[in-house]
N, C-alpha and C. Protein backbone atom coordinates (compact mmCIF):
# COMPACT_ATOMS: atom_id res chain seq x y z
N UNK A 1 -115.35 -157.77 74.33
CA UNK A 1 -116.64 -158.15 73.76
C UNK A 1 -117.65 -157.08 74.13
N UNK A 2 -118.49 -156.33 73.33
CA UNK A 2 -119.38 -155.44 73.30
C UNK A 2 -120.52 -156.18 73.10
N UNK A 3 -121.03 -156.99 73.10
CA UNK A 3 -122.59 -158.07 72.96
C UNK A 3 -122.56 -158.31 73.96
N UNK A 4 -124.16 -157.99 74.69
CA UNK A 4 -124.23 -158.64 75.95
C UNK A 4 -125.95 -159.25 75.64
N UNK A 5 -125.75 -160.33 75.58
CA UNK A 5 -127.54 -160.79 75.47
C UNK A 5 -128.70 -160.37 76.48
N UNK A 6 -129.65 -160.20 76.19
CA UNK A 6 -130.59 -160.23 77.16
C UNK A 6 -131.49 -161.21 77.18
N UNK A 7 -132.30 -160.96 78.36
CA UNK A 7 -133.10 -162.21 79.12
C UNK A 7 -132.80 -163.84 78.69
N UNK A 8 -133.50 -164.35 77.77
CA UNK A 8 -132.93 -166.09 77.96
C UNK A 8 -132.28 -165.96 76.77
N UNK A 9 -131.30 -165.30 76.14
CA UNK A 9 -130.42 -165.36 74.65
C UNK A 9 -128.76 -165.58 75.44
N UNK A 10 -128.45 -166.76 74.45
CA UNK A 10 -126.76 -166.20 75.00
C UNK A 10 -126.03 -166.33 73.29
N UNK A 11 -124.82 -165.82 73.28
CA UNK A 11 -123.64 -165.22 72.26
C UNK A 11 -122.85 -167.05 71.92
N UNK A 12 -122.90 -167.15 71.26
CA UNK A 12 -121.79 -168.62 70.95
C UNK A 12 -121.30 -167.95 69.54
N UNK A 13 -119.75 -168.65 69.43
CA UNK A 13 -118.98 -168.54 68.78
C UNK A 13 -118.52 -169.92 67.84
N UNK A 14 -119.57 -169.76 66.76
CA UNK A 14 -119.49 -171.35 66.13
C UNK A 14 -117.89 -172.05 66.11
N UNK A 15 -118.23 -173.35 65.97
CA UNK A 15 -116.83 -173.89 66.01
C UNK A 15 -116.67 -173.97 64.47
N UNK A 16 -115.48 -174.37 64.34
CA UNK A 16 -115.01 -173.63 62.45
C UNK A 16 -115.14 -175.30 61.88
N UNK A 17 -115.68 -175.00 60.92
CA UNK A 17 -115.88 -175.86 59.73
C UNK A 17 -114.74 -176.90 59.67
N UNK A 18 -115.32 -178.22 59.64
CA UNK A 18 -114.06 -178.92 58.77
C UNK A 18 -113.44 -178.92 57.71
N UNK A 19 -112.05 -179.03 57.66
CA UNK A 19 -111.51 -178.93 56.53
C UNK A 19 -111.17 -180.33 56.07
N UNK A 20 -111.36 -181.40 56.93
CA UNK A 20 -110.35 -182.57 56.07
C UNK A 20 -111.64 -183.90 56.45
N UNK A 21 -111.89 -185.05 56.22
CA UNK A 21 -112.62 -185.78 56.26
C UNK A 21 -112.08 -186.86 57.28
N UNK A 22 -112.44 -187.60 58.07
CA UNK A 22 -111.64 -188.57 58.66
C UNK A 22 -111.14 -189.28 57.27
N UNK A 23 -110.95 -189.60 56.37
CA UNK A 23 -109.85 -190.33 55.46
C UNK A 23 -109.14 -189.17 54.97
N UNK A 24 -109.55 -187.92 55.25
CA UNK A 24 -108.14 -187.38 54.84
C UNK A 24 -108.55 -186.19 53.44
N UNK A 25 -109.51 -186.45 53.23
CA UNK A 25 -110.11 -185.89 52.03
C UNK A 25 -110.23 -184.66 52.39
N UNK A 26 -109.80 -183.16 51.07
CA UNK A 26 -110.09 -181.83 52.14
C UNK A 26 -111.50 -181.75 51.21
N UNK A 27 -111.90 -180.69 52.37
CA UNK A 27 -113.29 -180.24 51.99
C UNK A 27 -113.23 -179.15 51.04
N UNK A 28 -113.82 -178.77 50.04
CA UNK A 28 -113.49 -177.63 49.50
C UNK A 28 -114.79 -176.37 50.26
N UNK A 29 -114.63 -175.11 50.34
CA UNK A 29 -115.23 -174.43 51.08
C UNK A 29 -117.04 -174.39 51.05
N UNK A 30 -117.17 -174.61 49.54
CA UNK A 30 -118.22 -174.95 48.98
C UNK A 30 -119.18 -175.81 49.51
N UNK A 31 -118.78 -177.04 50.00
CA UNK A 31 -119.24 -178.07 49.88
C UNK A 31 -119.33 -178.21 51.54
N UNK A 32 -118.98 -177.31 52.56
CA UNK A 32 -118.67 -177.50 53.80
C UNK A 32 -119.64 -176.92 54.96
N UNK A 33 -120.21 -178.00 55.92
CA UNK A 33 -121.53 -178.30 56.56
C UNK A 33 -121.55 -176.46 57.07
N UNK A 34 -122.66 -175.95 57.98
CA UNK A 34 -122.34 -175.26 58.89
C UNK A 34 -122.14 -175.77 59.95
N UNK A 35 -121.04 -175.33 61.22
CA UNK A 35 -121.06 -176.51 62.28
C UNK A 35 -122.31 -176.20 63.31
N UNK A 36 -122.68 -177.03 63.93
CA UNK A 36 -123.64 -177.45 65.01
C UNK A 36 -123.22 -177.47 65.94
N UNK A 37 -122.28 -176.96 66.75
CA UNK A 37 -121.54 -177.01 68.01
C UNK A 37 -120.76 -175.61 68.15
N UNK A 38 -120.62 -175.15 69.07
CA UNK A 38 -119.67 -174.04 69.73
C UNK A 38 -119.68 -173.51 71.32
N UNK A 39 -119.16 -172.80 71.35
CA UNK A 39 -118.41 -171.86 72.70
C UNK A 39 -119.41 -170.73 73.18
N UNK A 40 -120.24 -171.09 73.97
CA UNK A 40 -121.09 -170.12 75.04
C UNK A 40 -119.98 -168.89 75.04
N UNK A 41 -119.88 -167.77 74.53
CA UNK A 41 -119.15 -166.69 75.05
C UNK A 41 -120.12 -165.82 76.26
N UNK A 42 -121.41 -164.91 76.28
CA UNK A 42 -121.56 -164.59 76.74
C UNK A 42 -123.41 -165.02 77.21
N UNK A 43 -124.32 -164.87 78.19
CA UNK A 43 -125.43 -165.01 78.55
C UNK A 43 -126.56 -163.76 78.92
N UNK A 44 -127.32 -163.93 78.87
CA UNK A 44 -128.65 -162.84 79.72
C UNK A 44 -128.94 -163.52 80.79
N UNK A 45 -129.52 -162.89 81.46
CA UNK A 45 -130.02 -163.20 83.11
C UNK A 45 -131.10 -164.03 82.84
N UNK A 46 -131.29 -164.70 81.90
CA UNK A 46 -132.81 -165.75 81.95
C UNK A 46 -134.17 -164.35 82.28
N UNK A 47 -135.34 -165.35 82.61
CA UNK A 47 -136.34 -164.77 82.71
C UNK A 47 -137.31 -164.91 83.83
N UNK A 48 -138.41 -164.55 84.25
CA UNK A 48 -139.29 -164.93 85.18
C UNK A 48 -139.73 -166.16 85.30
N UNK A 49 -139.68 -167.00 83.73
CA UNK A 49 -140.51 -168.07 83.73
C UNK A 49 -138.93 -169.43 83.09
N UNK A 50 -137.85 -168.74 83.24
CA UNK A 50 -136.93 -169.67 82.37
C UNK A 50 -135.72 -169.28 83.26
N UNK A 51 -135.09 -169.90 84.09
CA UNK A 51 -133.66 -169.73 84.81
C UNK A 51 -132.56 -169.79 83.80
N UNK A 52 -132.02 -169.28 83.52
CA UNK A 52 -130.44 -169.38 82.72
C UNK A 52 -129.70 -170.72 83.60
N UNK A 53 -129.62 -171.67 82.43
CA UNK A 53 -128.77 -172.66 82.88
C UNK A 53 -127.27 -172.44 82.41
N UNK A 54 -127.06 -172.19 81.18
CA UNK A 54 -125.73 -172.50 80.45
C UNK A 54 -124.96 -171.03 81.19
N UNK A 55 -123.83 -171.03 81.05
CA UNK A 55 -122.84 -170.33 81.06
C UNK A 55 -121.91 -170.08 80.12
N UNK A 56 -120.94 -168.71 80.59
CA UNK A 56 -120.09 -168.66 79.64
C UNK A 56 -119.19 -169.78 79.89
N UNK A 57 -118.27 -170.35 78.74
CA UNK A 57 -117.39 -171.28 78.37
C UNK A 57 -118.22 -172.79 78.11
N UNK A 58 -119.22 -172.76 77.81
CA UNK A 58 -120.04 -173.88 77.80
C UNK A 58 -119.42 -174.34 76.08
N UNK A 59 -119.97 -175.62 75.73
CA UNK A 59 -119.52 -175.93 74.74
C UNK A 59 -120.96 -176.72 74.74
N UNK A 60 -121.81 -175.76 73.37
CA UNK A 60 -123.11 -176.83 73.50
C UNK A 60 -123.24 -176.99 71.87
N UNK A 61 -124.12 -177.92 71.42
CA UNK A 61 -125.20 -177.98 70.59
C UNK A 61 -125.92 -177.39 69.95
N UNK A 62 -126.67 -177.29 68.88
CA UNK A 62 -127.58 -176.30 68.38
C UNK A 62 -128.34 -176.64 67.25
N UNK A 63 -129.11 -176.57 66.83
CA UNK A 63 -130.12 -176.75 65.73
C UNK A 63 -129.59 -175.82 64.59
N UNK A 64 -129.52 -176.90 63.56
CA UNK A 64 -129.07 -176.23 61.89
C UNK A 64 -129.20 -174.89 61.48
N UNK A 65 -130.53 -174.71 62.02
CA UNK A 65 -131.21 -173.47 61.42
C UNK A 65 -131.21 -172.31 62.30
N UNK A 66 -131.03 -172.98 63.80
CA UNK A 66 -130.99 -172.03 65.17
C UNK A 66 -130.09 -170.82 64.80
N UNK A 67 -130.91 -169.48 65.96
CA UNK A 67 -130.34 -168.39 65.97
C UNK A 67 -129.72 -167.06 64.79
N UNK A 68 -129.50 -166.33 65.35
CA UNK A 68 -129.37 -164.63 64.14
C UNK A 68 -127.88 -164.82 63.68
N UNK A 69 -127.47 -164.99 62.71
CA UNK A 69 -125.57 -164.52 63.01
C UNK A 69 -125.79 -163.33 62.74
N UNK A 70 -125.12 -162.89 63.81
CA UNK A 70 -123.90 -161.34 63.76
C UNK A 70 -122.72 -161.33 63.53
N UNK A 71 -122.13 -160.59 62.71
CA UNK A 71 -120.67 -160.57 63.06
C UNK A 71 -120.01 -158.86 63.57
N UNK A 72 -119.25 -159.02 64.31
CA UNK A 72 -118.39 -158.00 64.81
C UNK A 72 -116.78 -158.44 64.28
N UNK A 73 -116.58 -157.08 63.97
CA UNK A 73 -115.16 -157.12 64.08
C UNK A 73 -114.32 -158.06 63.07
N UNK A 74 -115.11 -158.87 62.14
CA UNK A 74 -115.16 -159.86 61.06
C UNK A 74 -114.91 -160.92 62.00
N UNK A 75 -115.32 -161.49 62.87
CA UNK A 75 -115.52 -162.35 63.82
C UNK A 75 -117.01 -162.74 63.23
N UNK A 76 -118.14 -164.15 63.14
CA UNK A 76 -119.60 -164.44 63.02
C UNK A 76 -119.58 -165.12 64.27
N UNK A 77 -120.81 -164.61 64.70
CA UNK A 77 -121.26 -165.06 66.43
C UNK A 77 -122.75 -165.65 65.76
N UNK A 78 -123.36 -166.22 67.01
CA UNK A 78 -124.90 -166.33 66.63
C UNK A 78 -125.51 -166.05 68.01
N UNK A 79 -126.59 -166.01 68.11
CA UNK A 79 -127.43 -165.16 69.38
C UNK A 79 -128.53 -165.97 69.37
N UNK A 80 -129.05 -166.78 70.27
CA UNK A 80 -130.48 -167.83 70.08
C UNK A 80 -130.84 -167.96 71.37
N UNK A 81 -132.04 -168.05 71.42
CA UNK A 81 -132.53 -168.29 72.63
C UNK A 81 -131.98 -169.48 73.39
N UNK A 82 -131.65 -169.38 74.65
CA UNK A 82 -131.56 -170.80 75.63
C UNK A 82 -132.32 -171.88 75.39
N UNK A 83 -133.52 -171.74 74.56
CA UNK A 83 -134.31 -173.12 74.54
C UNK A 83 -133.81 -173.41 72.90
N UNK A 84 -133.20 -173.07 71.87
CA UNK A 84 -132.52 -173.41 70.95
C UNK A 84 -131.13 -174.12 70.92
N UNK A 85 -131.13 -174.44 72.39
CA UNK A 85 -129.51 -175.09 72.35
C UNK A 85 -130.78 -176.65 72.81
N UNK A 86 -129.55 -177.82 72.51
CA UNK A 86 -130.24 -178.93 72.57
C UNK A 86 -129.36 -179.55 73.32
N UNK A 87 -128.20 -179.28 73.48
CA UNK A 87 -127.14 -180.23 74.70
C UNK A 87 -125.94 -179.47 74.88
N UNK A 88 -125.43 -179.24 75.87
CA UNK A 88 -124.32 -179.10 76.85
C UNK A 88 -123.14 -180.47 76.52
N UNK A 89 -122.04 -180.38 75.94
CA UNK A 89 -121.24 -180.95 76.18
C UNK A 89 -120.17 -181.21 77.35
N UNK A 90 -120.12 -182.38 77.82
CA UNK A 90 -119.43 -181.96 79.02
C UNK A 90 -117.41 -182.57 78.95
């Protein structure tokens, strides 16, 4: 991994789209949410006024609209500030 965030931003690696519905129904690609949840890959050192809570391997939350996507490597990451995550899954 070549992304390293700075101050309160960390790297998550969205979790992948559903494909099937709980009854079973597939999704066609079209029609399919962006997900709201993923994998803390990497963090910044927080700030003077904001401690870095999350870590890497975290599995958090996020707001619809939250954060930049990048992609590397045909990999899409997103990059958002620490106060754009809304919960820590535990």
């Amino acid at each position: 991994m070549n992304i390293k965030p700075l101050a309160d931003r960390v790297l998550i690696k969205p979790a992948p789209a559903e494909e099937k519905t709980a009854g079973g129904i597939i999704i066609p690609d079209t029609a399919k949410e962006k997900p709201l949840q993923g994998e803390v890959l990497a963090v910044g050192n927080g700030t003077k006024d904001e401690e870095m809570v999350l870590k890497a391997g975290d599995t958090v939350l996020y707001g619809k609209y939250a954060g930049t996507e990048v992609e590397l490597d045909g990999e899409k990451y997103l990059i958002m500030r620490q106060s754009d995550v809304l919960a820590v899954l535990a």
